[in-house]
C-alpha atoms as a PDB file:
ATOM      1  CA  UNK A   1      -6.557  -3.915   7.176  1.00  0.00           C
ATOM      2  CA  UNK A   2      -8.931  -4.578  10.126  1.00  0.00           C
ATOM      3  CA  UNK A   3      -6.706  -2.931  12.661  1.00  0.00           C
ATOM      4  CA  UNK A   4      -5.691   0.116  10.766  1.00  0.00           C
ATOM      5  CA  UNK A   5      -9.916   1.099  10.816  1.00  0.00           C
ATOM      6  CA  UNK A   6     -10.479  -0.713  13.920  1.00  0.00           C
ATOM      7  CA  UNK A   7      -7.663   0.409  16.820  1.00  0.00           C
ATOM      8  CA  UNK A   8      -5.034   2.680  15.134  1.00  0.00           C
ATOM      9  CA  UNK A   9      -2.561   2.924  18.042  1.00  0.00           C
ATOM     10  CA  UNK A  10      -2.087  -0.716  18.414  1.00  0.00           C
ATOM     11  CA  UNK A  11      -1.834  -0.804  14.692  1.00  0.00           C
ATOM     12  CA  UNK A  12       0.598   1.731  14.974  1.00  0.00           C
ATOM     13  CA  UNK A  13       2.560  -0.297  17.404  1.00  0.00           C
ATOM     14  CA  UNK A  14       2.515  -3.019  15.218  1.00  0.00           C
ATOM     15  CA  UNK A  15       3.776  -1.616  11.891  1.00  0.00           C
ATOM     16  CA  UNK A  16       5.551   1.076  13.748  1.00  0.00           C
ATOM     17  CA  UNK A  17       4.282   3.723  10.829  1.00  0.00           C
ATOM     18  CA  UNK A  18       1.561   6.226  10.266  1.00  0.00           C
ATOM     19  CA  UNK A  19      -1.556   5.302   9.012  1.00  0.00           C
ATOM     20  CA  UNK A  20      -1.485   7.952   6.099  1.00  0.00           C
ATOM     21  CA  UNK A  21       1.730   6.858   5.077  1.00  0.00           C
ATOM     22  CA  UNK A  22       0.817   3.445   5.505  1.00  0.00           C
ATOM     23  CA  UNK A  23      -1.527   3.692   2.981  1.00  0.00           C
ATOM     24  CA  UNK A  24      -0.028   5.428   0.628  1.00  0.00           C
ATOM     25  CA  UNK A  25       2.724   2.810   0.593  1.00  0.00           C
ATOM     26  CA  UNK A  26      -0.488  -0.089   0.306  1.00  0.00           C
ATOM     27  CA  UNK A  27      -2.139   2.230  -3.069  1.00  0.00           C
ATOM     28  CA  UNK A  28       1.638   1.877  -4.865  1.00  0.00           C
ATOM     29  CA  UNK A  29       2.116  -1.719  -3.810  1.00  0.00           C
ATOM     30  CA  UNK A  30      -1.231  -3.094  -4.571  1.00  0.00           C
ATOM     31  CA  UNK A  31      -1.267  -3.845  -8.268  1.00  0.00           C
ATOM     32  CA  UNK A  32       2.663  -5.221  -7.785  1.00  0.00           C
ATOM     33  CA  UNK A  33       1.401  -7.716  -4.531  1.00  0.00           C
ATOM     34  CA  UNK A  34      -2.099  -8.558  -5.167  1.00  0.00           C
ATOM     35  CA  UNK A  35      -3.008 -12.248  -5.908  1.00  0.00           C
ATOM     36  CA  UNK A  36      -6.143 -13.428  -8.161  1.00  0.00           C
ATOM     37  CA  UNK A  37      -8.757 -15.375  -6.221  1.00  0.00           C
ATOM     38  CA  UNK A  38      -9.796 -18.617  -7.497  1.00  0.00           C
ATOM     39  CA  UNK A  39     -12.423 -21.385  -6.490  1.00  0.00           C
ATOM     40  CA  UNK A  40      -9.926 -23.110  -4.448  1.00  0.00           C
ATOM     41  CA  UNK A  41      -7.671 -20.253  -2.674  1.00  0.00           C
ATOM     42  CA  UNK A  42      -8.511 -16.943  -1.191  1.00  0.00           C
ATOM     43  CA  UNK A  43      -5.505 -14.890  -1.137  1.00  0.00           C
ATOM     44  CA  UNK A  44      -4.060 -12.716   1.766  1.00  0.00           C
ATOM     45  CA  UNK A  45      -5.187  -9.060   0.674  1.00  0.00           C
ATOM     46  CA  UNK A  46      -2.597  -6.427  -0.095  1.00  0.00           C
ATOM     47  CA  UNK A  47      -2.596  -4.693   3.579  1.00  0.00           C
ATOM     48  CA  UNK A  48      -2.115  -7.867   5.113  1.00  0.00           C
ATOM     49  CA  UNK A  49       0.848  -8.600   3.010  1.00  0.00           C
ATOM     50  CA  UNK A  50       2.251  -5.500   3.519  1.00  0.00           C
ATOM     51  CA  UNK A  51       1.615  -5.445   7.228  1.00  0.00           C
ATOM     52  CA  UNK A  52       3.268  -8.833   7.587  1.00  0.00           C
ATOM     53  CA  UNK A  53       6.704  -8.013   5.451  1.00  0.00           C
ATOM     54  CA  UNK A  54       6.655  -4.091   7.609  1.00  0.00           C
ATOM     55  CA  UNK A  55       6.555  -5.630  11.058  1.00  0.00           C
ATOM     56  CA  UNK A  56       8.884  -8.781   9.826  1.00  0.00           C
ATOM     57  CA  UNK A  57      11.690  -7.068   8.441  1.00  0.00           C
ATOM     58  CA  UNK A  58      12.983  -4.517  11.980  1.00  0.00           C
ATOM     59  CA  UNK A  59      12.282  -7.556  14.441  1.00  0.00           C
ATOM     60  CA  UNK A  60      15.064 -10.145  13.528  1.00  0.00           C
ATOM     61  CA  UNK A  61      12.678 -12.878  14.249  1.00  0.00           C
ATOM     62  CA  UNK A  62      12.298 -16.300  12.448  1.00  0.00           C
ATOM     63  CA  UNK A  63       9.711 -16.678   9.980  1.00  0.00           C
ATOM     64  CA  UNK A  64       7.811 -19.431  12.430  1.00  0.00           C
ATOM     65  CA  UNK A  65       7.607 -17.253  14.921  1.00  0.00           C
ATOM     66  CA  UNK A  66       6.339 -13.988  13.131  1.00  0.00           C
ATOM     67  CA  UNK A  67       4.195 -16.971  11.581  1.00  0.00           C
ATOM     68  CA  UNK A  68       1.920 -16.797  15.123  1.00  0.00           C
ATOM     69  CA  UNK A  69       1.073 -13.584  15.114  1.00  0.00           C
ATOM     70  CA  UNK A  70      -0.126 -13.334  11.977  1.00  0.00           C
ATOM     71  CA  UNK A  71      -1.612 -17.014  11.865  1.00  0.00           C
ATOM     72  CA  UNK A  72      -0.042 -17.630   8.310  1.00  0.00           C
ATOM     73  CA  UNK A  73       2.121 -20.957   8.045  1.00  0.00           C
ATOM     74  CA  UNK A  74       5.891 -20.575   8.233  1.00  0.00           C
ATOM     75  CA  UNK A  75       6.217 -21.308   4.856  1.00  0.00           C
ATOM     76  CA  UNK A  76       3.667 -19.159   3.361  1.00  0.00           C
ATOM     77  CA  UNK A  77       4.820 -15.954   5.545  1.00  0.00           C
ATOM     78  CA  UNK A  78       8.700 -16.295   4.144  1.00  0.00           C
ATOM     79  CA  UNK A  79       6.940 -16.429   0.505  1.00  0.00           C
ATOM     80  CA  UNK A  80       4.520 -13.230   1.088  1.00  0.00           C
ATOM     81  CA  UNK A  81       7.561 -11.125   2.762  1.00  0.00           C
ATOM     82  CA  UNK A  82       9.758 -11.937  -0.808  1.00  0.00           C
ATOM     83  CA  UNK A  83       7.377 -11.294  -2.487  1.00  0.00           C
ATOM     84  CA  UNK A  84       6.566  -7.957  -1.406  1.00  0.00           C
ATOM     85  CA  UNK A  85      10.152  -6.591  -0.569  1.00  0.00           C
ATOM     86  CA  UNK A  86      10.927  -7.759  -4.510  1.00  0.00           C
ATOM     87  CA  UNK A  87       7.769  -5.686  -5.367  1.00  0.00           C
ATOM     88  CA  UNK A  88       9.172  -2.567  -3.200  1.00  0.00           C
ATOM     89  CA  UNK A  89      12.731  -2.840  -4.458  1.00  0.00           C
ATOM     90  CA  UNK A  90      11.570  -3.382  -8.060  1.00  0.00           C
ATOM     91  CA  UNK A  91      11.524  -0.716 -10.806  1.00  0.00           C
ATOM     92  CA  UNK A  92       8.530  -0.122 -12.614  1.00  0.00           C
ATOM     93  CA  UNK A  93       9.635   2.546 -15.303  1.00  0.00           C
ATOM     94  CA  UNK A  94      12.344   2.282 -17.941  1.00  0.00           C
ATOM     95  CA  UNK A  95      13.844   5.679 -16.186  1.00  0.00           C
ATOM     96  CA  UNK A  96      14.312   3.465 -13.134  1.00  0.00           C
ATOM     97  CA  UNK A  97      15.918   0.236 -14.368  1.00  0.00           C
ATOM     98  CA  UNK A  98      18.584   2.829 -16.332  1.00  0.00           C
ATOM     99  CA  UNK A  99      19.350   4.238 -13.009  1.00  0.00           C
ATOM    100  CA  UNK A 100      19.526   0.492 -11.542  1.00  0.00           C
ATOM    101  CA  UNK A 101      22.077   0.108 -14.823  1.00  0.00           C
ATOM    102  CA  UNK A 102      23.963   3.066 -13.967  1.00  0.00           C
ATOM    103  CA  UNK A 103      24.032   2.046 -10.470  1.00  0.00           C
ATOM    104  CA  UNK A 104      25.989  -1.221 -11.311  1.00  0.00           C
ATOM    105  CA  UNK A 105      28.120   0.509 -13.850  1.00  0.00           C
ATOM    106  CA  UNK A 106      29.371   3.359 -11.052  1.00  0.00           C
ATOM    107  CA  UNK A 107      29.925   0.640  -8.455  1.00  0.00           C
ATOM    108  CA  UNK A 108      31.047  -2.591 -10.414  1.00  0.00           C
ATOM    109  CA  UNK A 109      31.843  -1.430 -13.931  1.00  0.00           C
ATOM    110  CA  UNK A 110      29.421  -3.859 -15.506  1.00  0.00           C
ATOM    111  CA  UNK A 111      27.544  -2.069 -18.683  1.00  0.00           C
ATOM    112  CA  UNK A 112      23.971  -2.737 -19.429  1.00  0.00           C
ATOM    113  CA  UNK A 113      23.318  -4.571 -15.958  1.00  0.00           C
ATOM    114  CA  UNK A 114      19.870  -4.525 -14.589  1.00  0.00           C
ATOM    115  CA  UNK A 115      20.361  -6.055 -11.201  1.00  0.00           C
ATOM    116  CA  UNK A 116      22.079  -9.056  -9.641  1.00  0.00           C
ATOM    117  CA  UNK A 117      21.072 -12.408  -7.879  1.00  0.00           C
ATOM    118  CA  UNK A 118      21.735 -13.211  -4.570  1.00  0.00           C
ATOM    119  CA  UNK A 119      24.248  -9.568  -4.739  1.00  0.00           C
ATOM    120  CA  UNK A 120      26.656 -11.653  -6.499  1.00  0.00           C
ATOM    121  CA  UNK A 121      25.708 -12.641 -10.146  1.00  0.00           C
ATOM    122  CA  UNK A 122      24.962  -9.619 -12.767  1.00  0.00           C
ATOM    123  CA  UNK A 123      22.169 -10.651 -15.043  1.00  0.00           C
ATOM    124  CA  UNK A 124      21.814  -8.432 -18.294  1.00  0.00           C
ATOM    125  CA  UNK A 125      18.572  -7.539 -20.590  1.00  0.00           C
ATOM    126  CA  UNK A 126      18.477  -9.922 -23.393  1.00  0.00           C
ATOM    127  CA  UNK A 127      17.500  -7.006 -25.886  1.00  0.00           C
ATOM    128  CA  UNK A 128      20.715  -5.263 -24.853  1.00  0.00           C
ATOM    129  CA  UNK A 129      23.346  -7.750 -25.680  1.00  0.00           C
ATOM    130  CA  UNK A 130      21.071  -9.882 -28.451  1.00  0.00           C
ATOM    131  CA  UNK A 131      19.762 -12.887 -26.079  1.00  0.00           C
ATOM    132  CA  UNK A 132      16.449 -13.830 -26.352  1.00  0.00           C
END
């Protein structure tokens, strides 16, 4: 989060967001998108990850060429914005998943459905209907 502390207008510019909001947004997502270090990888911190996936998804751009400006490969840049839309999107409280479920129900009469794949395939909690 160099630029956020460093030159806040041209941060602004780039996530197109306010810096308090900004980081309000980082303190929720944190636990959800940050990676262990290890003795062979150093992982792209939180507000980098964030930053990446906020300026990514309003451009329309491919992932190689977002890749430049953040100098993160192609590859690795598609992986960190899934990532962290999946951790925005997800529910983190049992009161949220029932009103995923009750989502699904309203819209596509399916009972006890949690979410779907690709918006096409309903899967189902395993304690719900006895799966493992």
């Amino acid at each position: 989060m160099i630029l956020i502390n460093n030159d806040q207008t041209t941060y602004r510019n780039f996530v197109r967001m306010d810096k308090a909001l900004l980081k309000e947004i980082l303190k929720c997502l944190t636990p959800r998108i940050q990676k262990q270090e290890t003795n062979m990888w150093k992982p792209l911190e939180p507000g980098l990850r964030l930053s990446m996936t906020i300026h990514f998804l309003p451009t329309g751009e491919s992932y190689k060429s977002m890749a430049i400006y953040s100098r993160v490969a192609h590859n690795t840049f598609s992986i960190v914005v899934r990532e962290t839309c999946e951790a925005i999107i997800r529910p983190q409280t049992l009161e949220g998943w029932k009103k995923v479920a009750e989502g699904f129900y309203d819209k596509w009469t399916f009972h006890h459905t949690l979410g779907a794949s690709n918006n096409t395939s309903p899967f189902k909690d395993p304690q719900i209907w006895g799966g493992k």
